[in-house]
Protein backbone atom coordinates (compact mmCIF):
# COMPACT_ATOMS: atom_id res chain seq x y z
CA UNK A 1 -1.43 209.34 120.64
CA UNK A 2 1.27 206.71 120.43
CA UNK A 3 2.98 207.17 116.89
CA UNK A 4 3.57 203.90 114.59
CA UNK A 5 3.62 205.71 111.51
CA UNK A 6 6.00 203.55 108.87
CA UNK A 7 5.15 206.29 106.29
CA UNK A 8 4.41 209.87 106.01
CA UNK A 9 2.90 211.14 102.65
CA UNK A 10 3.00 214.62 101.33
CA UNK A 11 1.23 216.25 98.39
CA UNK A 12 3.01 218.62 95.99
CA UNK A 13 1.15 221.48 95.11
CA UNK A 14 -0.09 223.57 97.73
CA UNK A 15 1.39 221.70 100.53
CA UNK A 16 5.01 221.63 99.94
CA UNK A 17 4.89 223.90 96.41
CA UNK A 18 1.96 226.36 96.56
CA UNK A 19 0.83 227.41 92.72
CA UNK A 20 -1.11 229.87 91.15
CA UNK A 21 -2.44 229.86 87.80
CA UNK A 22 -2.66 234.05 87.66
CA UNK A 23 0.88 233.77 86.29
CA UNK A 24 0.47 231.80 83.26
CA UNK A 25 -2.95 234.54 81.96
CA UNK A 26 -0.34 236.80 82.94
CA UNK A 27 2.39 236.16 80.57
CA UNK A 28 -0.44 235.17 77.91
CA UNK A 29 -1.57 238.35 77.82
CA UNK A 30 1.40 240.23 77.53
CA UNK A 31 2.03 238.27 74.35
CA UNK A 32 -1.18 238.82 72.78
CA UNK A 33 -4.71 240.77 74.21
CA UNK A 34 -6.90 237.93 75.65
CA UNK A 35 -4.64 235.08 75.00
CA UNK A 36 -4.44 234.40 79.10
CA UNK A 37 -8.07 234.74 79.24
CA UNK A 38 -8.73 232.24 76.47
CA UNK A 39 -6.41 229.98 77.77
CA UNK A 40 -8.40 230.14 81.47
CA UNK A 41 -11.79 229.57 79.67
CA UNK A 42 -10.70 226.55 77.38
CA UNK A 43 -8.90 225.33 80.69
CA UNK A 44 -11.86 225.61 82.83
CA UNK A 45 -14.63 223.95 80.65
CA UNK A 46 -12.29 221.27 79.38
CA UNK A 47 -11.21 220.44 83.16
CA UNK A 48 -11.25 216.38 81.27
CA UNK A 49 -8.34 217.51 79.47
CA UNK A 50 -6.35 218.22 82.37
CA UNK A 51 -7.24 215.34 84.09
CA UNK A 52 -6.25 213.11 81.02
CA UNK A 53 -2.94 214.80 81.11
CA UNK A 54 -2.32 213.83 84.53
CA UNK A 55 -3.39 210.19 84.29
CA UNK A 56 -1.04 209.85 81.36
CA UNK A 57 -3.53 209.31 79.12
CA UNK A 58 -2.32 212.19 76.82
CA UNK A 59 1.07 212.92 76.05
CA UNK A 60 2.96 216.41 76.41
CA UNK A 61 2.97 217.05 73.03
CA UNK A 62 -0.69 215.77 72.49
CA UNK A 63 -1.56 218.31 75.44
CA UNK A 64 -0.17 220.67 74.24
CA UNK A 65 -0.90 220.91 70.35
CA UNK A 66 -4.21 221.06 71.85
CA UNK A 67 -3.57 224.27 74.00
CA UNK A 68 -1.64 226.05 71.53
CA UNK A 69 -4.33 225.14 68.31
CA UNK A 70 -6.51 227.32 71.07
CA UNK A 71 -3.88 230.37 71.39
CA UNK A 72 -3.96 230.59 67.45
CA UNK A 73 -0.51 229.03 68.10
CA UNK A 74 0.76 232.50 69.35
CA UNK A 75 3.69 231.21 71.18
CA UNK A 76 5.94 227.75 70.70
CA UNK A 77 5.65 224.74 72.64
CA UNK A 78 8.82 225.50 74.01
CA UNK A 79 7.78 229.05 75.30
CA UNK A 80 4.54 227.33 76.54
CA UNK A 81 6.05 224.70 78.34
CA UNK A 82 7.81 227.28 80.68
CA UNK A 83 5.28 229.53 80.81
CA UNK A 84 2.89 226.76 82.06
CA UNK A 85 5.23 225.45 84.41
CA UNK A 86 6.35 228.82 86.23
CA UNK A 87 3.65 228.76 89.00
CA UNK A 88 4.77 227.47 91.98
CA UNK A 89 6.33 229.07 94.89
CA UNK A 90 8.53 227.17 97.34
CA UNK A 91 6.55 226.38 101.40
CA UNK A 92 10.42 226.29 102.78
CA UNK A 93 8.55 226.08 106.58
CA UNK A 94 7.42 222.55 105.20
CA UNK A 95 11.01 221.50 103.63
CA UNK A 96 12.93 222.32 106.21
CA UNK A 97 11.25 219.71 108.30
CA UNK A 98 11.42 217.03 105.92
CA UNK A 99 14.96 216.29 106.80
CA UNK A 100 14.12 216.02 110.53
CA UNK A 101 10.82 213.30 109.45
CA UNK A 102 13.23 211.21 106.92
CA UNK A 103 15.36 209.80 110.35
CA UNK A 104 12.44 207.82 111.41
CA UNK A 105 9.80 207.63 108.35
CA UNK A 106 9.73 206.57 104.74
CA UNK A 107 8.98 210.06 103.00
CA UNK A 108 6.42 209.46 99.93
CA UNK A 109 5.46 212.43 97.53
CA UNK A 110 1.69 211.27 96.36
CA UNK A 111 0.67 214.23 93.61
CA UNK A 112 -1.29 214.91 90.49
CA UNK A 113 0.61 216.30 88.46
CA UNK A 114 2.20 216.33 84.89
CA UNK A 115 5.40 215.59 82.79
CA UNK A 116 5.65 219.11 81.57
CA UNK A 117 5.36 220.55 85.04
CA UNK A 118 7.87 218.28 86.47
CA UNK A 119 10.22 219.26 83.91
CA UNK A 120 10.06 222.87 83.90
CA UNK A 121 8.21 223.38 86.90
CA UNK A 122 9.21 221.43 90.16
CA UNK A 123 11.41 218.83 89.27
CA UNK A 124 14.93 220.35 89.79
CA UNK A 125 13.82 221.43 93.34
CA UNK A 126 16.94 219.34 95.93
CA UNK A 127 14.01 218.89 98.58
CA UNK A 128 12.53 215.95 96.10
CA UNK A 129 16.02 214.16 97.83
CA UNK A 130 14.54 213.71 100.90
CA UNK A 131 12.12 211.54 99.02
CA UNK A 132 12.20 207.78 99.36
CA UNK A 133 9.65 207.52 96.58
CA UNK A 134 7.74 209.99 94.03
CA UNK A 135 4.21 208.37 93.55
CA UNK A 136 3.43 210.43 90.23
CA UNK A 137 -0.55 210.41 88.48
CA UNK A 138 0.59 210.35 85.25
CA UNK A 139 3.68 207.76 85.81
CA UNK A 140 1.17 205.32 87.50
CA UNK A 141 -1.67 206.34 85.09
CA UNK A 142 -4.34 207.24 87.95
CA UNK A 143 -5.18 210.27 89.39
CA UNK A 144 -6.26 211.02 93.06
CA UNK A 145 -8.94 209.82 94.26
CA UNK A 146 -8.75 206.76 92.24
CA UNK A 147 -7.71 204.03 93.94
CA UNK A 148 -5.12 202.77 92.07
CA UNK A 149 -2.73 205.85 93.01
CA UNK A 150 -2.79 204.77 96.69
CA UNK A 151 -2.18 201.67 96.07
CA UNK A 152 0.90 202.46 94.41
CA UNK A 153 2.36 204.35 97.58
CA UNK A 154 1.46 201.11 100.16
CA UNK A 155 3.04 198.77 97.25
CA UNK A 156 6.26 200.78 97.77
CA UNK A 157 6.02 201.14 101.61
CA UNK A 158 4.50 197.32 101.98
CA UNK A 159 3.46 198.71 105.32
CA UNK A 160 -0.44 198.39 106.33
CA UNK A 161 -2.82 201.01 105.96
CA UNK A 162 -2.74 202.36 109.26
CA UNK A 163 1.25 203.16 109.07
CA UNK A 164 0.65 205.65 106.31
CA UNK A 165 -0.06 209.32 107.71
CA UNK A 166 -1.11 211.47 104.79
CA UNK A 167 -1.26 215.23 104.48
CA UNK A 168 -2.99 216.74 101.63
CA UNK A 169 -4.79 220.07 100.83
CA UNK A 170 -8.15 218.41 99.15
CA UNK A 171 -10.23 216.95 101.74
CA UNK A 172 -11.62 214.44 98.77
CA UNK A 173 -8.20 213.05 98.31
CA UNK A 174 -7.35 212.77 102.51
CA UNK A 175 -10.82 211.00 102.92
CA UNK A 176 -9.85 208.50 99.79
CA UNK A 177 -6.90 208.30 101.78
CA UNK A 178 -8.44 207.43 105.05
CA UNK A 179 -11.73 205.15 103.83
CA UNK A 180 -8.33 202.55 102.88
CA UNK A 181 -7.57 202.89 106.52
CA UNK A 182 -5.02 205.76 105.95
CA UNK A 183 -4.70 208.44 109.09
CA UNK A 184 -5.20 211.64 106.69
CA UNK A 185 -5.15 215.37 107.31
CA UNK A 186 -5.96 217.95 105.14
CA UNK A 187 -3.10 220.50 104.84
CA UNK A 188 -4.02 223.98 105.75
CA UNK A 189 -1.34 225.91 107.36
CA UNK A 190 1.92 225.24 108.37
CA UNK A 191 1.08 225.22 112.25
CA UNK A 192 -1.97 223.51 111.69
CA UNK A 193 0.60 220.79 110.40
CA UNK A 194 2.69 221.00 113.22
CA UNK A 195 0.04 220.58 115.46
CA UNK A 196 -0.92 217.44 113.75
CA UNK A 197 1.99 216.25 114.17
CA UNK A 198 2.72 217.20 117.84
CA UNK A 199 -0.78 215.35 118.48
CA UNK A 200 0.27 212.26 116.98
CA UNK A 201 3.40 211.95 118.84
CA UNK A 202 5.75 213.01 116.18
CA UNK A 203 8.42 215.86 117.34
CA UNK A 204 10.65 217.47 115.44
């Protein structure tokens, strides 16, 4: 396949920063019997909440008085914060290529995501460099796969739709992605990424 790309999009979390939520009942529980597994429960059935906190809809500290009026206030926001935020893992496979696609593309990072895990999460990683652009949910207030957040990305690029090649772990958000005329992949190994690649015409 003869490569055009203009722009190559990446999500965040599992893609380039895998995650796991394990941690966080973890370190609850250590500070209180149950306190993880409360948090997981109020997490799971208020999944709105999360999603409100993303779009930018809530603030940090609005999130998070909310968690912490559900952990009996067990810990400070401070302490939650970090706790929250230490999930993620580095894919350093996926980095290390991002230098070698920045020569010829516009890199884009398209995520869901949330002030309080950019600060004491992900955001200090030197990877985000390689960046052109940081397409954030709750900086753009939508959240994938609204509309709104893809437009954001082709606003920055002002290339069409079919320049943008998009790799994302939720097949809702690559088909979003590709209904605006997007070529999207959904992320599932590193070689399975380097084989898209490869069959798009894109070496590295």
């Amino acid at each position: 396949m003869k490569n055009t790309y203009e722009a190559i999009i990446f999500d965040l979390g599992n893609v380039l920063m895998p995650f796991d939520y394990r941690s966080i009942i973890n370190h609850l529980n250590e500070i209180h019997p149950q306190l993880g597994n409360r948090f997981l429960e109020f997490y799971r059935d208020r999944y709105e909440l999360h999603r409100s906190f993303e779009r930018g809809d809530l603030s940090a500290e609005e999130f998070t008085r909310k968690i912490l009026d559900v952990l009996d206030n067990k810990l400070d926001s401070e302490s939650f914060c970090r706790i929250y935020s230490q999930i993620f893992s580095v894919n350093q496979t996926l980095v290390d290529i991002l230098p070698l696609l920045k020569t010829h593309y516009k890199l884009v990072l398209l995520s869901n995501t949330n002030e309080i895990h950019r600060k004491y999460g992900w955001g200090q990683n030197q990877f985000l460099d390689y960046f052109d652009k940081l397409v954030l949910s709750y900086e753009v207030g939508s959240v994938k796969p609204e509309g709104k957040i893809y437009e954001a990305v082709e606003q920055f690029t002002g290339a069409p739709p079919d320049k943008h090649l998009y790799f994302d772990d939720v097949l809702e958000y690559v088909n979003a992605a590709r209904e605006r005329g997007w070529d999207g992949v959904q992320f599932v190994s590193n070689e399975q990424f380097k084989k898209a690649l490869n069959e798009r015409g894109i070496s590295i």
